[in-house]
C-alpha atoms as a PDB file:
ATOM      1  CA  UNK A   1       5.324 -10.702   9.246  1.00  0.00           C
ATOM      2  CA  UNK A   2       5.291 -14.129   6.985  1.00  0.00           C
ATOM      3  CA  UNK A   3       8.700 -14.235   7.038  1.00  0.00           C
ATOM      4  CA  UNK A   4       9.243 -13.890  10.487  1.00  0.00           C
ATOM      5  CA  UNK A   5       6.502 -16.183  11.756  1.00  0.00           C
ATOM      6  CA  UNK A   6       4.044 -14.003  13.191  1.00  0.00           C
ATOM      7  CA  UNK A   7       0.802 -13.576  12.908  1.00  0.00           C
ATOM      8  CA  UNK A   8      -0.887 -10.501  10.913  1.00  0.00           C
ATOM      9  CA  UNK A   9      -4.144  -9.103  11.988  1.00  0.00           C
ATOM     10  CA  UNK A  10      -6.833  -7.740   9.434  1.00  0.00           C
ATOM     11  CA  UNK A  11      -9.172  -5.192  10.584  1.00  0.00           C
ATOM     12  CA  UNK A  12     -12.511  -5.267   8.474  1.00  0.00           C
ATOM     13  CA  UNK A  13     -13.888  -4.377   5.271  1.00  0.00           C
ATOM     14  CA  UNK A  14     -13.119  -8.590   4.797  1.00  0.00           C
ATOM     15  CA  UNK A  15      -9.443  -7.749   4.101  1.00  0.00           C
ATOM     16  CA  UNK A  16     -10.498  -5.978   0.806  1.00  0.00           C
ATOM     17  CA  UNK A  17      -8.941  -3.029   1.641  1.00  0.00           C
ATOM     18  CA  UNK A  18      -6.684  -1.551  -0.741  1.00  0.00           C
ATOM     19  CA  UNK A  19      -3.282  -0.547  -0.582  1.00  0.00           C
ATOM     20  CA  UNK A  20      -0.812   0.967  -2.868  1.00  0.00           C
ATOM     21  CA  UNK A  21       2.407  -0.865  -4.017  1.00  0.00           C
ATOM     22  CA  UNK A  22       4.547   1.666  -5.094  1.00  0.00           C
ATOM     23  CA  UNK A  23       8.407   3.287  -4.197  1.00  0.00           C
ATOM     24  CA  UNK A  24       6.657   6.160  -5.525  1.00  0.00           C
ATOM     25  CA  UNK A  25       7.452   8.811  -2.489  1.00  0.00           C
ATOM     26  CA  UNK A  26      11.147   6.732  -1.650  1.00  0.00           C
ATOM     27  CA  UNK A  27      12.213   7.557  -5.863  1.00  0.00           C
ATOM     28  CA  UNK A  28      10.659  11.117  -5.548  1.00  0.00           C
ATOM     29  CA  UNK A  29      13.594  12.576  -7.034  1.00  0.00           C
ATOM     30  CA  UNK A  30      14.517  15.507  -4.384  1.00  0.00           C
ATOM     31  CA  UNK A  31      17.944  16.293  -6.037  1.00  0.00           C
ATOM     32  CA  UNK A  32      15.983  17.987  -8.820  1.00  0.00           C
ATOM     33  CA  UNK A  33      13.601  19.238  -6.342  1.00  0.00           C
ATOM     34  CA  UNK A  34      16.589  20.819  -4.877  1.00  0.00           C
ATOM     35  CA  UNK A  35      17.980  21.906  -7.865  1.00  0.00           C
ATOM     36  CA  UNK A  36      14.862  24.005  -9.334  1.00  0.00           C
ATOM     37  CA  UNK A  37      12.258  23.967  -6.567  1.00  0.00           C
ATOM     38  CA  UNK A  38       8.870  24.667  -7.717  1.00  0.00           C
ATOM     39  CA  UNK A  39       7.150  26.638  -4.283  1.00  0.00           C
ATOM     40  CA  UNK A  40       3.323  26.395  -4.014  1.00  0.00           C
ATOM     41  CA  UNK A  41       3.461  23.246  -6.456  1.00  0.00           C
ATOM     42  CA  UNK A  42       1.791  20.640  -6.437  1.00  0.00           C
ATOM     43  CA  UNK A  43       3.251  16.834  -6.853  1.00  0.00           C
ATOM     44  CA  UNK A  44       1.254  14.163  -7.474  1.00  0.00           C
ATOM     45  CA  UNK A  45       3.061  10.858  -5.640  1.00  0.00           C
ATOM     46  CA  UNK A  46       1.568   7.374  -5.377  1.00  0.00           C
ATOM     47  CA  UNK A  47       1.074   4.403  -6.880  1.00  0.00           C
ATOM     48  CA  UNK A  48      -2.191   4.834  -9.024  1.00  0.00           C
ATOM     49  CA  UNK A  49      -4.828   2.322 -10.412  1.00  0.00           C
ATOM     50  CA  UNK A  50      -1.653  -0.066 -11.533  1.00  0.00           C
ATOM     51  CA  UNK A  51      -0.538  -0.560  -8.766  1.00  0.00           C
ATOM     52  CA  UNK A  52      -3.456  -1.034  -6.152  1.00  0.00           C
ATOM     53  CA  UNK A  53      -3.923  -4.624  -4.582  1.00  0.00           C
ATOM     54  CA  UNK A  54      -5.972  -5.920  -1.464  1.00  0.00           C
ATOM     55  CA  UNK A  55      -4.477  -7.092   1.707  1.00  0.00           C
ATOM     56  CA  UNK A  56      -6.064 -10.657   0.680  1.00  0.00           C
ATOM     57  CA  UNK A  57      -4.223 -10.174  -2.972  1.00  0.00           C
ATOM     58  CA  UNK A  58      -1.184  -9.293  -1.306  1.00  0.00           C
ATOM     59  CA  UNK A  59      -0.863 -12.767   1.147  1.00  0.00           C
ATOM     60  CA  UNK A  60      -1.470 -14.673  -2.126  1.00  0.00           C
ATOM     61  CA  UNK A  61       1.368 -12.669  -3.866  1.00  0.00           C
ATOM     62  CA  UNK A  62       3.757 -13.154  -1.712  1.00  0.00           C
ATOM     63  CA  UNK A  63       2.269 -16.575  -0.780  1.00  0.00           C
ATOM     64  CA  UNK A  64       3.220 -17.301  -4.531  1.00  0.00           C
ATOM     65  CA  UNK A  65       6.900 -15.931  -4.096  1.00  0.00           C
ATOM     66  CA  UNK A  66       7.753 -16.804  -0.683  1.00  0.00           C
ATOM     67  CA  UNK A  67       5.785 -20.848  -0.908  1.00  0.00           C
ATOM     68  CA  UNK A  68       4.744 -19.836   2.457  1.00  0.00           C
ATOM     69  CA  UNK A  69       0.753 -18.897   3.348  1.00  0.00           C
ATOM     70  CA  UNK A  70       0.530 -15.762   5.628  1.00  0.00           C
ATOM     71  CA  UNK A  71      -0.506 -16.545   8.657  1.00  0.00           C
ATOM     72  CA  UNK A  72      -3.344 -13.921   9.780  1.00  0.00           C
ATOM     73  CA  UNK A  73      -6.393 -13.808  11.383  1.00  0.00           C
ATOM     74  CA  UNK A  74      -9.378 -11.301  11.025  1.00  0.00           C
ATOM     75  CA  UNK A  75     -11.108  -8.999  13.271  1.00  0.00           C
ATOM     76  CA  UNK A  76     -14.699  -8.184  12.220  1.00  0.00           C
ATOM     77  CA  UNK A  77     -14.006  -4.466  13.103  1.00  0.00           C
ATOM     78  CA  UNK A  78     -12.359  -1.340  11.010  1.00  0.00           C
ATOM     79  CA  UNK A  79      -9.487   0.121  11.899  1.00  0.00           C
ATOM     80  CA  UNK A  80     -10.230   3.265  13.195  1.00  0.00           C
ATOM     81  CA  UNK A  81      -9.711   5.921  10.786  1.00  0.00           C
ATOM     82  CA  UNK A  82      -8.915   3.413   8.154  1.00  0.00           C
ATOM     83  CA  UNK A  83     -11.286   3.488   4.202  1.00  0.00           C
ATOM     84  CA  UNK A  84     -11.703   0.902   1.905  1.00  0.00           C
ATOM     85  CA  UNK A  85     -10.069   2.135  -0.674  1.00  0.00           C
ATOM     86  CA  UNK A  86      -7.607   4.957  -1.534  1.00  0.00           C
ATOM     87  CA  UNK A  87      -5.761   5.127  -5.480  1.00  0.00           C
ATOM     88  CA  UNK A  88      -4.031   8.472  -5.760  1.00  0.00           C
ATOM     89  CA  UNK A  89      -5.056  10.419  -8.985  1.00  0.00           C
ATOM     90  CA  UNK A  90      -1.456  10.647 -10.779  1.00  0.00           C
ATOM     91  CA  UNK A  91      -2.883  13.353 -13.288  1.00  0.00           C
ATOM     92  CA  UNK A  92      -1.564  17.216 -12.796  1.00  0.00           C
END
């Protein structure tokens, strides 16, 4: 969205929200999934406490790589269906 010029839109919780920053579903390794599958198991995938950041945290992150401010503007109303928080429990 900063990149491109465009405007982002934050719905509630004052852009607090947190999201995860992680690759951690894209470098699930499914060749060794594949290779010995594990059916009925269970597998952990996120990013965990490490890796959590608010919306607000991210702008000024990639403010601070880019030199460019995001451009957004908030809406006093949740997203529908949307929580304040989510950090995936990594433990087994």
């Amino acid at each position: 969205m900063q990149l491109e010029g465009r405007k982002y839109r934050i719905f509630g919780y004052k852009g607090k929200q947190v999201r995860i920053i992680s690759t951690a579903t894209m470098s699930f390794n499914h060749a060794r999934f594949i290779e010995a599958p594990r059916f009925g198991e269970v597998y952990n995938l996120g990013g965990g406490r490490e890796n959590s950041i608010s919306i607000l945290e991210a702008f000024d992150l990639i403010a601070s790589i880019s030199g460019r401010r995001m451009d957004f503007e908030y809406v006093d109303q949740n997203r529908q269906g949307d929580h304040i928080c989510y950090i995936s429990n990594l433990d087994k």
